[in-house]
C-alpha atoms as a PDB file:
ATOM      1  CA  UNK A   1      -0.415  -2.068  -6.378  1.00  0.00           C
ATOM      2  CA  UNK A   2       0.818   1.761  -6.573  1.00  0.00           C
ATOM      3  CA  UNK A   3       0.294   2.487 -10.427  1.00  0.00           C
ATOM      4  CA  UNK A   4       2.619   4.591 -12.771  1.00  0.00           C
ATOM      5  CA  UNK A   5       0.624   7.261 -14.126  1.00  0.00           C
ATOM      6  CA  UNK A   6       1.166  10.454 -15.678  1.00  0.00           C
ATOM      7  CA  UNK A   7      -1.517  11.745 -13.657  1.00  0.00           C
ATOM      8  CA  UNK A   8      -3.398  15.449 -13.274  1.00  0.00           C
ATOM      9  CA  UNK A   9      -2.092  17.109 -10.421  1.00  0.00           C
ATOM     10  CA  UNK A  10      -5.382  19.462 -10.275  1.00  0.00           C
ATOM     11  CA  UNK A  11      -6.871  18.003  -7.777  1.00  0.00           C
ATOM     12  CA  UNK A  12      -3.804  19.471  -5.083  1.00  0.00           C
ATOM     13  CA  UNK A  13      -3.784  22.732  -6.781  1.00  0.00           C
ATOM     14  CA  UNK A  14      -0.702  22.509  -8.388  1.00  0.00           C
ATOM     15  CA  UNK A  15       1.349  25.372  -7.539  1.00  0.00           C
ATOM     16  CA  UNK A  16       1.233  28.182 -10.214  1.00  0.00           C
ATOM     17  CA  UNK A  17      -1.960  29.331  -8.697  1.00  0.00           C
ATOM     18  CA  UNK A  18       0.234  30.276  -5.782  1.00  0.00           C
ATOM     19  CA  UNK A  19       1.151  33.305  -4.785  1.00  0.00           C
ATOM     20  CA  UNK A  20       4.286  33.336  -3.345  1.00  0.00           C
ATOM     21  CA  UNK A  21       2.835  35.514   0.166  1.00  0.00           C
ATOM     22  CA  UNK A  22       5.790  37.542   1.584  1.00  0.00           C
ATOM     23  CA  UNK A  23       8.114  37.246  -1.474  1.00  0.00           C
ATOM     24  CA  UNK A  24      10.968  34.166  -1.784  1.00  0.00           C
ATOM     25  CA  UNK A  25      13.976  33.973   0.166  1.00  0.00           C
ATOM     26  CA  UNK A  26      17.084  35.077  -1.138  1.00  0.00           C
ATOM     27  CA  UNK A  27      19.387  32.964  -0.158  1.00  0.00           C
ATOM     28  CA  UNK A  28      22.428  32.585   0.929  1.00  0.00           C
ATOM     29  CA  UNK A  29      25.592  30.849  -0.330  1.00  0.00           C
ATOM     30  CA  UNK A  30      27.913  28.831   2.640  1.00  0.00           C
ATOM     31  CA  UNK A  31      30.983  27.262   3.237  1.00  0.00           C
ATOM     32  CA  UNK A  32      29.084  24.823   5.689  1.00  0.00           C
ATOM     33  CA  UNK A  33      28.582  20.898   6.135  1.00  0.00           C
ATOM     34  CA  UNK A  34      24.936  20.071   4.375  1.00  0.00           C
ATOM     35  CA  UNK A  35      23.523  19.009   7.532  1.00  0.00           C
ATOM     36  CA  UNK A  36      24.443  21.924   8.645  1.00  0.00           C
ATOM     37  CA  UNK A  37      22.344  24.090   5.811  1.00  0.00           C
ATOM     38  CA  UNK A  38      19.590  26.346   7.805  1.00  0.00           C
ATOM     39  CA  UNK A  39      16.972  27.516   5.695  1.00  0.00           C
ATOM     40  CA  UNK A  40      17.577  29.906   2.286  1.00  0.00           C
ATOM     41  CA  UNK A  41      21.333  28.432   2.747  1.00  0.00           C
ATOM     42  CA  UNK A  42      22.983  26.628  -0.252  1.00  0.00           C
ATOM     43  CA  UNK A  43      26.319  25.275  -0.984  1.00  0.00           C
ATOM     44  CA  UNK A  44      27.610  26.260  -4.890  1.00  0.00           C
ATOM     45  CA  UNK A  45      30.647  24.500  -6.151  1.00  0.00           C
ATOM     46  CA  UNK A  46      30.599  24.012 -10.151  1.00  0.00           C
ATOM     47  CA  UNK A  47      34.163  23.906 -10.380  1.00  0.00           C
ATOM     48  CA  UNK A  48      34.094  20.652  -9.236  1.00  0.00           C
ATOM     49  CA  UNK A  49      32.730  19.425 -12.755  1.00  0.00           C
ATOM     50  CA  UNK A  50      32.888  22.420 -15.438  1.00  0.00           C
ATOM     51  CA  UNK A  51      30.779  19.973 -17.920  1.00  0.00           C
ATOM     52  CA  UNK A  52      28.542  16.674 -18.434  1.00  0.00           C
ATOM     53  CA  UNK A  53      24.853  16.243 -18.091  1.00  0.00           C
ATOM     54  CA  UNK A  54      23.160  17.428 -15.152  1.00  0.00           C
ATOM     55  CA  UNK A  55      20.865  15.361 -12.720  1.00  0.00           C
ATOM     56  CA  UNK A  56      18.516  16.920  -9.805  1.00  0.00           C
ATOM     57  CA  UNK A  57      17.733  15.188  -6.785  1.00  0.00           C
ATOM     58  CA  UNK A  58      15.038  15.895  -4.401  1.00  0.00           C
ATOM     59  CA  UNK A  59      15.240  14.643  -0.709  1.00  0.00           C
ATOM     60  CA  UNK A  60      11.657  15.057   0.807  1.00  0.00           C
ATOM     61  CA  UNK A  61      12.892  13.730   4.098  1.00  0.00           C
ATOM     62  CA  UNK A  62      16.061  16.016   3.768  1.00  0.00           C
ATOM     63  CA  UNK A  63      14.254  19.063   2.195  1.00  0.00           C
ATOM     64  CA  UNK A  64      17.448  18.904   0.208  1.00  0.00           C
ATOM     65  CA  UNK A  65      18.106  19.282  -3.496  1.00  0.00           C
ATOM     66  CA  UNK A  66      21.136  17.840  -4.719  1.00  0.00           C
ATOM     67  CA  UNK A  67      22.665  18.869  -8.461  1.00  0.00           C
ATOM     68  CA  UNK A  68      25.096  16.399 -10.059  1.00  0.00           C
ATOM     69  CA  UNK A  69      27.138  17.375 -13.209  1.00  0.00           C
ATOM     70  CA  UNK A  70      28.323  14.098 -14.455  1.00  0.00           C
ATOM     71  CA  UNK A  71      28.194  12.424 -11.648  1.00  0.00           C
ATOM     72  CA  UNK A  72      29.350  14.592  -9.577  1.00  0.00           C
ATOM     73  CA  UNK A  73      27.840  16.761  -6.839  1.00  0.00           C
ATOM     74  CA  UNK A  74      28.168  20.282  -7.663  1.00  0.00           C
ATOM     75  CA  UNK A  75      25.740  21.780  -5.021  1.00  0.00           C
ATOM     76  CA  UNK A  76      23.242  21.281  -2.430  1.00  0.00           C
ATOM     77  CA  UNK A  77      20.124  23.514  -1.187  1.00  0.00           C
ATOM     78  CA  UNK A  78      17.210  23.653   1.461  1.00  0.00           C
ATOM     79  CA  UNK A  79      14.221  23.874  -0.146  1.00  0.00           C
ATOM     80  CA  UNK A  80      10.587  23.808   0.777  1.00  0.00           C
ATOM     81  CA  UNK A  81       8.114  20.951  -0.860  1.00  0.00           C
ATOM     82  CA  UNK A  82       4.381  20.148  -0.401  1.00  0.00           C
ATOM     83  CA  UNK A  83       2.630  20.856   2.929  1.00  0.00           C
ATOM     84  CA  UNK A  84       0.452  17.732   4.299  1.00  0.00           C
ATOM     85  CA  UNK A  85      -2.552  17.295   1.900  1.00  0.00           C
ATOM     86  CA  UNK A  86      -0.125  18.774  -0.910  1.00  0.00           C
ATOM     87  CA  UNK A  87       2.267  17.255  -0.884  1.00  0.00           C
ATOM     88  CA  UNK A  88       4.778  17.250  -3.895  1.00  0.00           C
ATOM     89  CA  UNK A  89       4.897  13.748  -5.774  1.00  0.00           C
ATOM     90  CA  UNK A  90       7.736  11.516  -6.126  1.00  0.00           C
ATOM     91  CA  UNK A  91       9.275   9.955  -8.883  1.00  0.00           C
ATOM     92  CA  UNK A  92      11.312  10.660 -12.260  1.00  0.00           C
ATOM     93  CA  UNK A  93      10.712  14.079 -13.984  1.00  0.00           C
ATOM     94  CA  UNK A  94      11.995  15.911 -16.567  1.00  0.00           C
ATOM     95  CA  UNK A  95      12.147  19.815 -17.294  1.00  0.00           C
ATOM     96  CA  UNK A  96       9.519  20.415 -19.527  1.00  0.00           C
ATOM     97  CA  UNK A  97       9.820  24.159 -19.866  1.00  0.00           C
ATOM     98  CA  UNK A  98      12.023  26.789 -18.688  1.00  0.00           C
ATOM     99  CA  UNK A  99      10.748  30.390 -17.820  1.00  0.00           C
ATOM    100  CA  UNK A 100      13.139  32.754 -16.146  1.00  0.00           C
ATOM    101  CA  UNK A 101      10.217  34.989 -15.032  1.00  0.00           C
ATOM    102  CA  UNK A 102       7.337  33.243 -15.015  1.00  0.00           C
ATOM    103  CA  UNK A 103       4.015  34.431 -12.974  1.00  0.00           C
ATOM    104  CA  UNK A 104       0.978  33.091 -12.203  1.00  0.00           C
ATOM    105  CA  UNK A 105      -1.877  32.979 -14.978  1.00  0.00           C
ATOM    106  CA  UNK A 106      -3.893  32.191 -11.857  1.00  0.00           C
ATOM    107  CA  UNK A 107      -3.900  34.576  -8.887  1.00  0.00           C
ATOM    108  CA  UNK A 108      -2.558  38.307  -9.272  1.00  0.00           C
ATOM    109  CA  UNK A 109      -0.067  37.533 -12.066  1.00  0.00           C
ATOM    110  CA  UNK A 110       2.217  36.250  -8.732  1.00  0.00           C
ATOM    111  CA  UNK A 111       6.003  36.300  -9.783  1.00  0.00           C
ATOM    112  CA  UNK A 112       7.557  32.838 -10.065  1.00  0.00           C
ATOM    113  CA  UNK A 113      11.072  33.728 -10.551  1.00  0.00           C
ATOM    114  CA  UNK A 114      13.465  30.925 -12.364  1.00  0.00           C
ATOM    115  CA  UNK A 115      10.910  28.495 -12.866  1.00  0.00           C
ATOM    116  CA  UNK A 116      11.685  24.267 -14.387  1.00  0.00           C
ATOM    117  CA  UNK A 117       8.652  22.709 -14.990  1.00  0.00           C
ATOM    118  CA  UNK A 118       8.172  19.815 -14.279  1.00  0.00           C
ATOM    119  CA  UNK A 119       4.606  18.802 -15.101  1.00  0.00           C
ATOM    120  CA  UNK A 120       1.578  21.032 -17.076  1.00  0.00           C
ATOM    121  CA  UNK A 121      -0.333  20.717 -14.214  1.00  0.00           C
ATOM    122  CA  UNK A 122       1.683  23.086 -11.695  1.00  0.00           C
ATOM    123  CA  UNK A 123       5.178  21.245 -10.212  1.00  0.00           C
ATOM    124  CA  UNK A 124       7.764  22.950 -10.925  1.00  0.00           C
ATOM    125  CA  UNK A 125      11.090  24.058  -9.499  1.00  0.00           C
ATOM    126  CA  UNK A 126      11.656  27.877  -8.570  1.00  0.00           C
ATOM    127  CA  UNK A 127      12.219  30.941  -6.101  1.00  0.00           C
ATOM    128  CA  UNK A 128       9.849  31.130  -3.254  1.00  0.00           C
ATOM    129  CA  UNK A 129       9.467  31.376   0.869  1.00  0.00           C
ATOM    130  CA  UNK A 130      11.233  28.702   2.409  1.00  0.00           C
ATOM    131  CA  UNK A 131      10.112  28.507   6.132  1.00  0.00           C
ATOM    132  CA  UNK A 132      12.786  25.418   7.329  1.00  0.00           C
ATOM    133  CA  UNK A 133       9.589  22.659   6.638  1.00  0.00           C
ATOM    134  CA  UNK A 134       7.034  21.780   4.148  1.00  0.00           C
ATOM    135  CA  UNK A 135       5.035  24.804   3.108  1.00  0.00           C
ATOM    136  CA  UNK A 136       4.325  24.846  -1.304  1.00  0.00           C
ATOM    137  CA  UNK A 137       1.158  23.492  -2.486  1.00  0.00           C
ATOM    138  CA  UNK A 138       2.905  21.131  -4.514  1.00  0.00           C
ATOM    139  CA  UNK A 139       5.918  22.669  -5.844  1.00  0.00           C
ATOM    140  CA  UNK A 140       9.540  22.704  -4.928  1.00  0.00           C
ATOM    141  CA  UNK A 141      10.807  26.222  -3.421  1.00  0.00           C
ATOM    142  CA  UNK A 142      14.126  26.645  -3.460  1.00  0.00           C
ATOM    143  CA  UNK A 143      16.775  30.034  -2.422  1.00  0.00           C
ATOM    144  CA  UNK A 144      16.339  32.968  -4.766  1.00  0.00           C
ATOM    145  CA  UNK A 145      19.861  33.278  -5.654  1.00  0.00           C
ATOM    146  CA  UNK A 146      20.384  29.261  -5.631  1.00  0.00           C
ATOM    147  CA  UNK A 147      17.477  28.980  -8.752  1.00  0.00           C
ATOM    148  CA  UNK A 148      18.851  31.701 -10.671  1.00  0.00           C
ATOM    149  CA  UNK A 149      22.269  29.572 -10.788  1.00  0.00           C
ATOM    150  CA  UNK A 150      20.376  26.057 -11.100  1.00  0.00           C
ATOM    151  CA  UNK A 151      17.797  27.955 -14.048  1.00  0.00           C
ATOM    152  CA  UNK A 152      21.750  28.432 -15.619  1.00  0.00           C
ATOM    153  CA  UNK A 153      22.755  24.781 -15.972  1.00  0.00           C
ATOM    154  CA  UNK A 154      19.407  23.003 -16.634  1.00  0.00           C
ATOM    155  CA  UNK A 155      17.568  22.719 -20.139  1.00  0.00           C
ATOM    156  CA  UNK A 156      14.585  20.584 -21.208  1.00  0.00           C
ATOM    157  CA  UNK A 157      14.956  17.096 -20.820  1.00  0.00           C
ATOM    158  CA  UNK A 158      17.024  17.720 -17.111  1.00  0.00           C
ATOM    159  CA  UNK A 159      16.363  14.988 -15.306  1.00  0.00           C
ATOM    160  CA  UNK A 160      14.640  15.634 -12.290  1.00  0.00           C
ATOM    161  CA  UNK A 161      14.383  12.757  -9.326  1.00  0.00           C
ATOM    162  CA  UNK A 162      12.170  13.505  -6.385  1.00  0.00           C
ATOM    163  CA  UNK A 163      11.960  10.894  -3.422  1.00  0.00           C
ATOM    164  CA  UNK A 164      11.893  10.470   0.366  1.00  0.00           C
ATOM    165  CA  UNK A 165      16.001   9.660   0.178  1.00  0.00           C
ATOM    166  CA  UNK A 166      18.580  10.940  -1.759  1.00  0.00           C
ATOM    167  CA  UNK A 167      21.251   8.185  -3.068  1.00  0.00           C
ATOM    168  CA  UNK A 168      24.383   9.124  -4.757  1.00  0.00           C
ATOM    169  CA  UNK A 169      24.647   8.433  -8.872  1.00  0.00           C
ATOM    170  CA  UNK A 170      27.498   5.675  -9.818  1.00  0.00           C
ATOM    171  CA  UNK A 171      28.752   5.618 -13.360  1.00  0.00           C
ATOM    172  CA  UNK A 172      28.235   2.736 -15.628  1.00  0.00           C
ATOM    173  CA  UNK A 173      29.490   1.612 -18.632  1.00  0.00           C
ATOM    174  CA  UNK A 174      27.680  -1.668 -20.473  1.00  0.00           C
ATOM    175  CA  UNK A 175      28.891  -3.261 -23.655  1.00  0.00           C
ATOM    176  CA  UNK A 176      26.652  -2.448 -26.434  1.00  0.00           C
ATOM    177  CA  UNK A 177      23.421  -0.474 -26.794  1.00  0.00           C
ATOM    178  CA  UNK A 178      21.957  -2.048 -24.199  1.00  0.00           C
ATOM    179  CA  UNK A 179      18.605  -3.256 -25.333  1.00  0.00           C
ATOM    180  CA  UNK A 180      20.034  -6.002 -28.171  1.00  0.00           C
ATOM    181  CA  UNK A 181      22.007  -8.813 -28.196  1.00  0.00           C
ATOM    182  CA  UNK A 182      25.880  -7.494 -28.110  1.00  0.00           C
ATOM    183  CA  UNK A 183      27.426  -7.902 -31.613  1.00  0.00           C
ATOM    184  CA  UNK A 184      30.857  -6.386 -32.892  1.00  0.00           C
ATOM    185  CA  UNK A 185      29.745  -4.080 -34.914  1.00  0.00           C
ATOM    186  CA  UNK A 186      27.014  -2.620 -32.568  1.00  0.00           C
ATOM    187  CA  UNK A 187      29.017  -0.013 -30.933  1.00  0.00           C
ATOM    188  CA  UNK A 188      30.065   1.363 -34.431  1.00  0.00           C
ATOM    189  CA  UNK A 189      26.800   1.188 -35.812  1.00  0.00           C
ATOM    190  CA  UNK A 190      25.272   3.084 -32.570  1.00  0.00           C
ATOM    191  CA  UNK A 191      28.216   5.572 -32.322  1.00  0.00           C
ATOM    192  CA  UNK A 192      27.402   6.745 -35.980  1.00  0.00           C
ATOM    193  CA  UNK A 193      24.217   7.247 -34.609  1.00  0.00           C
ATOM    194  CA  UNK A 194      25.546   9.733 -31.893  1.00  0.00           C
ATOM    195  CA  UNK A 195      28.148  11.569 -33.539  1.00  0.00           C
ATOM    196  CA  UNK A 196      26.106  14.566 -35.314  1.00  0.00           C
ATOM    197  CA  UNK A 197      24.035  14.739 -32.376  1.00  0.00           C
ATOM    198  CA  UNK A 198      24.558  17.003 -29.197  1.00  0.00           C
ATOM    199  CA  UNK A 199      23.849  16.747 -25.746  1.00  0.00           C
ATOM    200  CA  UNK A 200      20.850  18.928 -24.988  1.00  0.00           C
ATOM    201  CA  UNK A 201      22.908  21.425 -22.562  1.00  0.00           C
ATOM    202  CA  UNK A 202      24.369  22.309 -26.325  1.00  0.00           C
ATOM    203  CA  UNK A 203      21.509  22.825 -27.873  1.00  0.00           C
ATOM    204  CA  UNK A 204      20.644  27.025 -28.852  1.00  0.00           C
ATOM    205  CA  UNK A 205      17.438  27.931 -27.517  1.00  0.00           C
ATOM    206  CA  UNK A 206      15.608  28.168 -31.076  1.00  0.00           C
ATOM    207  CA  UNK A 207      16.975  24.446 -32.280  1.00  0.00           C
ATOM    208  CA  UNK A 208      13.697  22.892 -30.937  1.00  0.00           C
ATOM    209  CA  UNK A 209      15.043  18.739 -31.050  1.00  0.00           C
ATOM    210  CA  UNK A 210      13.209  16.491 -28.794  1.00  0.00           C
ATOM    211  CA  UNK A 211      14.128  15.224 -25.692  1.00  0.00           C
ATOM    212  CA  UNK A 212      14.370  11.328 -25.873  1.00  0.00           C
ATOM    213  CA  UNK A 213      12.973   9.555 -22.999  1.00  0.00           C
ATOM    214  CA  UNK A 214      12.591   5.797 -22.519  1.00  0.00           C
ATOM    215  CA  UNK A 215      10.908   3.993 -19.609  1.00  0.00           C
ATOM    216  CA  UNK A 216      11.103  -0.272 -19.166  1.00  0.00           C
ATOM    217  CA  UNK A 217       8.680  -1.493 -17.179  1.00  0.00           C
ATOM    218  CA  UNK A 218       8.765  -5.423 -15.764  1.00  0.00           C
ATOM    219  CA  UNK A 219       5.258  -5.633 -15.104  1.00  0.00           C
ATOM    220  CA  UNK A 220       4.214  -4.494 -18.505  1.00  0.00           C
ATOM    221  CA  UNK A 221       7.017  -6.196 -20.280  1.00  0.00           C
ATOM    222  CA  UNK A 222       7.502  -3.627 -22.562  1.00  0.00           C
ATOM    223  CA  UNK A 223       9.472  -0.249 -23.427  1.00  0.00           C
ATOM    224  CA  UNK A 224       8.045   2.829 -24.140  1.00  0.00           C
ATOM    225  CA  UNK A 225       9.794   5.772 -26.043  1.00  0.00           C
ATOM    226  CA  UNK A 226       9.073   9.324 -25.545  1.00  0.00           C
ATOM    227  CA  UNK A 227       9.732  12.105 -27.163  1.00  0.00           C
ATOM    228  CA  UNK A 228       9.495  15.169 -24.679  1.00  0.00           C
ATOM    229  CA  UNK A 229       6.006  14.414 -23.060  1.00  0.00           C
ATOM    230  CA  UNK A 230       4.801  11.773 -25.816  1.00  0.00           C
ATOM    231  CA  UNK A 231       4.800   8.752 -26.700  1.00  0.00           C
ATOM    232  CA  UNK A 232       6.108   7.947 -29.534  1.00  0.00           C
ATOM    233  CA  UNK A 233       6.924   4.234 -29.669  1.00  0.00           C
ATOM    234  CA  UNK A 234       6.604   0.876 -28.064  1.00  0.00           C
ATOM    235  CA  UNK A 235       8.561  -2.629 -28.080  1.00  0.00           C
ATOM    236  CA  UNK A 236       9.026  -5.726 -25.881  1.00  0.00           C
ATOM    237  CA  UNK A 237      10.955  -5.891 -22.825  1.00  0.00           C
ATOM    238  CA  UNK A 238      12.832  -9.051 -22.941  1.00  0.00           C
ATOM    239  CA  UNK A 239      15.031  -9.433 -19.635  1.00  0.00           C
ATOM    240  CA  UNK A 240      16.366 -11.570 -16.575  1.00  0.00           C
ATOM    241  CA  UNK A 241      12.619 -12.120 -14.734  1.00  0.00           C
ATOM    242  CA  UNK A 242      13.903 -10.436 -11.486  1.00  0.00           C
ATOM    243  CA  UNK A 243      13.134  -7.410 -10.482  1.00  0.00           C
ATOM    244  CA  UNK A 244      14.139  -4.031 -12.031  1.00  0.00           C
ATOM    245  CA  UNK A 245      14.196  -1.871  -9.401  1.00  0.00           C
ATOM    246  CA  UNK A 246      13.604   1.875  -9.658  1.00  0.00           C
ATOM    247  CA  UNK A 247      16.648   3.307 -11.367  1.00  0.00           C
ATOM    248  CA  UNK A 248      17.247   6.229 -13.849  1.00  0.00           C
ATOM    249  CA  UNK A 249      20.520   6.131 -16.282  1.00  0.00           C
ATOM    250  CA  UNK A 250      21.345   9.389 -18.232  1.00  0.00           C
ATOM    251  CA  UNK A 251      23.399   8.675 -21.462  1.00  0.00           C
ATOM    252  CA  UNK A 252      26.611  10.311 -20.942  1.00  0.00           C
ATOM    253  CA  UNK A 253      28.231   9.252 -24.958  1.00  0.00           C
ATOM    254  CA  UNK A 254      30.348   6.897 -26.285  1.00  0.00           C
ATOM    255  CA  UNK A 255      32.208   4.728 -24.001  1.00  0.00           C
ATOM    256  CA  UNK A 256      35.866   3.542 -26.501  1.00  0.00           C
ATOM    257  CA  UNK A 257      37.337   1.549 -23.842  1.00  0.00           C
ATOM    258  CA  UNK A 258      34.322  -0.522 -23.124  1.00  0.00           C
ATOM    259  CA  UNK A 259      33.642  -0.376 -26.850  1.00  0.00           C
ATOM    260  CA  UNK A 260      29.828   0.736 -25.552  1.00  0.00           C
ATOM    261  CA  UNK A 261      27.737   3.370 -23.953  1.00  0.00           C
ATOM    262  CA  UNK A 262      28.660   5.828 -20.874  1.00  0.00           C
ATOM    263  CA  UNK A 263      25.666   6.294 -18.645  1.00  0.00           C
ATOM    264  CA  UNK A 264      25.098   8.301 -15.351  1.00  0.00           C
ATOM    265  CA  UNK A 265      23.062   5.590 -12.727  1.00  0.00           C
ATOM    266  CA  UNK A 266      20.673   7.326 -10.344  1.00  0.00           C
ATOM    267  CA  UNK A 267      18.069   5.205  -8.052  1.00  0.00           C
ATOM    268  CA  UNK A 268      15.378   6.313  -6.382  1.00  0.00           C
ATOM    269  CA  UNK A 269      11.993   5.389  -4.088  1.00  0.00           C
ATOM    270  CA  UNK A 270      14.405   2.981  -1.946  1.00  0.00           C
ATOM    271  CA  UNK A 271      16.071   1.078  -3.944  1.00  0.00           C
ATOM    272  CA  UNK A 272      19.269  -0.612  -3.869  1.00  0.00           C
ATOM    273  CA  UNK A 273      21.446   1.815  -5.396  1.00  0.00           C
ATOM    274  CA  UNK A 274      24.313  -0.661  -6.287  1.00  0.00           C
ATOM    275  CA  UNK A 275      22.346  -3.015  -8.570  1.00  0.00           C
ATOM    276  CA  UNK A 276      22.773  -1.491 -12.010  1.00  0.00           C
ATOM    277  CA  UNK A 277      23.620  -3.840 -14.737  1.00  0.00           C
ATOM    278  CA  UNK A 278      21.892  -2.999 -17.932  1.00  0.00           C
ATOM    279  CA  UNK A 279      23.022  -6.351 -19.191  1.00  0.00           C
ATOM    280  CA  UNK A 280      19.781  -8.059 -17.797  1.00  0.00           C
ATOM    281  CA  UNK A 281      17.476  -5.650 -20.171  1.00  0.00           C
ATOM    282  CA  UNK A 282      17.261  -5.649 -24.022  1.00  0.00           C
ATOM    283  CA  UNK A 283      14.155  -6.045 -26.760  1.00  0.00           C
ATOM    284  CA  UNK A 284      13.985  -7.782 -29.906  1.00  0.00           C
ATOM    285  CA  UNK A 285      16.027  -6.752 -33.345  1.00  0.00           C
ATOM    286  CA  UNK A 286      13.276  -4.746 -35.343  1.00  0.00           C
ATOM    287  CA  UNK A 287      12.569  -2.667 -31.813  1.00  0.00           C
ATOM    288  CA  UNK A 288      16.296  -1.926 -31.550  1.00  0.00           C
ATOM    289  CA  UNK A 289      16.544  -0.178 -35.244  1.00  0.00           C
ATOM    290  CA  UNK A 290      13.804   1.583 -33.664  1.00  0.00           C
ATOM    291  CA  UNK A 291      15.432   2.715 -30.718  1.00  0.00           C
ATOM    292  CA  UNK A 292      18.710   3.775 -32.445  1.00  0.00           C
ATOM    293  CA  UNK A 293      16.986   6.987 -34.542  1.00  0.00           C
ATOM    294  CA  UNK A 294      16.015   8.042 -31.280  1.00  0.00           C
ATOM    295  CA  UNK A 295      19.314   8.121 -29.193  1.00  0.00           C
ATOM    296  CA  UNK A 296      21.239  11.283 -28.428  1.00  0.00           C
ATOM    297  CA  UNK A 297      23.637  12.278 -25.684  1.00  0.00           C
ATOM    298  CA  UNK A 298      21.226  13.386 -22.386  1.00  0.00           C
ATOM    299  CA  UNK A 299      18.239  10.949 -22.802  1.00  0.00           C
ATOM    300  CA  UNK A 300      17.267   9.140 -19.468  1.00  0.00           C
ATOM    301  CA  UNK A 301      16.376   5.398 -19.697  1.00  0.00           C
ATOM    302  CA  UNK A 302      14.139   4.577 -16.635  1.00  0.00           C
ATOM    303  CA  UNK A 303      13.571   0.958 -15.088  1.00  0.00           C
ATOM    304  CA  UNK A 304      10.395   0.181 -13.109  1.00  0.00           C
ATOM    305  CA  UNK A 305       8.720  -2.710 -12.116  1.00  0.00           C
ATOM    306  CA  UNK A 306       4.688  -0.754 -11.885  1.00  0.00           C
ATOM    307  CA  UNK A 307       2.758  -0.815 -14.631  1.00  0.00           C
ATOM    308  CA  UNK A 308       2.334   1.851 -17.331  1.00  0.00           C
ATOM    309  CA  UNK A 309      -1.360   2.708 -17.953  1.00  0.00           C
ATOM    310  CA  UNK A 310      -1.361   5.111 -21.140  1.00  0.00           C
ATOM    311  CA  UNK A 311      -5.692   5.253 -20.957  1.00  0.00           C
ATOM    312  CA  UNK A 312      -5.174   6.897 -17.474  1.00  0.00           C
ATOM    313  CA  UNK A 313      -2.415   9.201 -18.236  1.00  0.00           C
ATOM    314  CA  UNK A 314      -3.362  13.008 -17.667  1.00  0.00           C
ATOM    315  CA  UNK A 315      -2.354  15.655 -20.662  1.00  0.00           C
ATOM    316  CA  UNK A 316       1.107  16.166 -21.323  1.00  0.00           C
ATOM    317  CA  UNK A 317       3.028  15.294 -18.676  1.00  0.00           C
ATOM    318  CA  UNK A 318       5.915  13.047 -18.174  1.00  0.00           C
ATOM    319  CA  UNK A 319       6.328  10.450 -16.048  1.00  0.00           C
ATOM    320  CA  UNK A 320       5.376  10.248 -12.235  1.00  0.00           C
ATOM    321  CA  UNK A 321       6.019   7.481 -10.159  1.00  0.00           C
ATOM    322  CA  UNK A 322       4.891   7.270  -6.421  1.00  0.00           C
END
C-alpha cells in the first residue's frame, strides 16, 4: 500500500540547490483559451473574485497551475515540474514560508525569485526557466511575472494541491461542525469560536498565529491536528466504513442559512470529485472541545484513506501524499 508520509525529499535534491541556468521566464499575460497557453503564458483574472480563501492546483499531466479564490478560478499558468527521476510529489501542501527573494544557500547564492514553500526539504513554488515540459529537480517553475502576482494573494497555510489531474472545487455547506453529533446549539457554540478570529489572508505579517491543519485518515481511524507543520493533537475517527476518498475542504466561515460551516471542496489523486458529504465523518465529544480551540477561517480538513505513520515522518514538513 502507498503510505502517507511526511517524507525527506533529499534524496531528489530538492530544488533550492538549483540554480536556475539561463535565468526564469518572464512571462507573459493572454487573452487565450488554457489549452491554448504556450510556455511562460498565463491567464490573470482576479476580478472575477476580489476576496475568499485561495486554493492552488497543480496539473502534472497539464503542466498547469490553477488559482481559485473562493471557489472560483481566478487564473491559470504553464509551469515546469520535476524532470524523470525528480519528479515533483503529489499530494496536499501547504505554504510553509514565503520569501519574495529568496536564493539558494546551496549553489552560488542562485536567485529564487517569489518563492512558497512548500516543504523544508526544497519544493517550493517560484520564478524559473520553463522549457514547455518537465525540467525542475523537484520544484514547481512557474512565469516570472505570473509568481510575483500569485506571491501577492498567498500566505502561510495556502493550500497547495499537486496531482496528475486537475478537478474543479464545489462548495459545501454541512450542518454543524462536522466532526460531532449535530445539536442546536452547536453552530452557536462553534460560531463564537470563529468570530474574533481572521482568515489568514488578514493576518499582518508580524501576528505569527498558526495555521490549523487537520487530516482524517480511514485506515488509521483517527484525526490528527496540526498546527503549521506539527502535530499537535489526536482523536478517533468515527465514520460511515466506506471509503473517504482523497478530498481537501478549506473553511470558508459561518454558513447562517444552513445554520453550519461554509467550506471550499477540492479532490485530488483521482478521485470522484462529486462525493463530498462531511456528514459521514465526526469523532467523539471530548475530541470535539478539542477541535473547536483550534478552528479559524482558512484551515484545510483533509480526508484519506492511507495510513499516517508519524515514526517515519521527515522534519518539519507537512503532509505529502502520493
Amino acid at each position: 500500500m502507498t503510505k502517507l508520509t511526511r517524507r525527506s525529499l533529499l534524496a531528489t535534491g530538492g530544488c533550492f540547490g538549483l540554480t536556475l541556468m539561463a535565468g526564469p521566464t518572464l512571462g507573459q499575460h493572454v487573452y487565450k483559451e488554457i489549452s491554448a497557453l504556450a510556455p511562460g503564458e498565463f491567464t490573470w483574472h482576479p476580478e472575477r473574485q476580489p476576496r475568499g480563501p485561495v486554493a492552488v492546483i497543480v496539473s502534472l499531466n497539464e503542466q498547469l497551475v490553477h488559482v481559485y479564490r473562493n471557489g472560483v478560478r481566478i487564473a491559470v499558468s504553464t509551469c515546469s515540474s520535476g524532470k524523470p527521476g525528480h519528479e515533483t510529489p503529489t499530494g496536499v501542501f501547504v505554504v510553509l514560508q514565503k520569501d519574495r527573494d529568496h536564493r539558494s544557500s546551496t549553489y552560488n547564492n542562485a536567485p529564487m525569485p517569489n518563492t512558497n514553500r512548500l516543504t523544508w526539504d526544497g519544493i517550493a513554488l517560484h520564478a524559473g526557466k520553463l522549457p514547455g515540459y518537465p525540467a525542475s529537480h523537484g520544484c514547481v517553475r512557474l512565469p516570472l511575472k505570473f509568481s510575483a502576482l500569485l506571491f501577492d494573494v498567498t500566505h502561510l497555510g495556502t493550500p497547495v494541491i499537486i496531482a496528475d489531474e486537475h478537478h474543479f472545487p464545489m462548495d459545501v455547506a454541512h450542518p454543524g461542525m462536522i466532526l460531532s453529533g449535530y445539536a442546536d446549539q452547536e453552530f452557536e457554540d462553534v460560531l463564537a469560536t470563529l468570530e474574533p478570529r481572521k482568515h489568514p489572508s488578514d493576518w499582518e505579517i508580524d501576528d505569527g498565529y498558526p495555521i490549523t491543519s487537520m487530516i482524517a485518515s480511514a485506515y488509521d481511524q483517527k484525526i490528527a491536528i496540526l498546527e503549521n507543520d506539527r502535530e499537535v493533537a489526536e482523536g478517533p475517527l468515527i465514520w460511515d466504513g466506506e471509503p473517504l476518498g482523497s478530498h481537501v475542504y478549506v473553511l470558508k466561515g459561518p454558513h447562517d442559512a444552513a445554520k453550519g460551516m461554509h467550506w471550499e471542496a477540492l479532490t485530488y489523486s483521482g478521485s470522484d470529485g462529486g462525493l463530498h458529504d462531511l456528514r459521514r465523518v465526526r469523532t467523539d465529544k471530548a475530541f470535539s472541545e478539542v477541535i473547536k480551540q483550534y478552528v479559524h477561517p482558512g484551515m484545510i480538513y483533509v480526508f484519506t484513506d492511507l495510513p499516517l505513520h508519524p515514526d517515519s515522518r521527515s522534519g518539519r514538513d507537512f503532509v505529502i501524499m502520493s
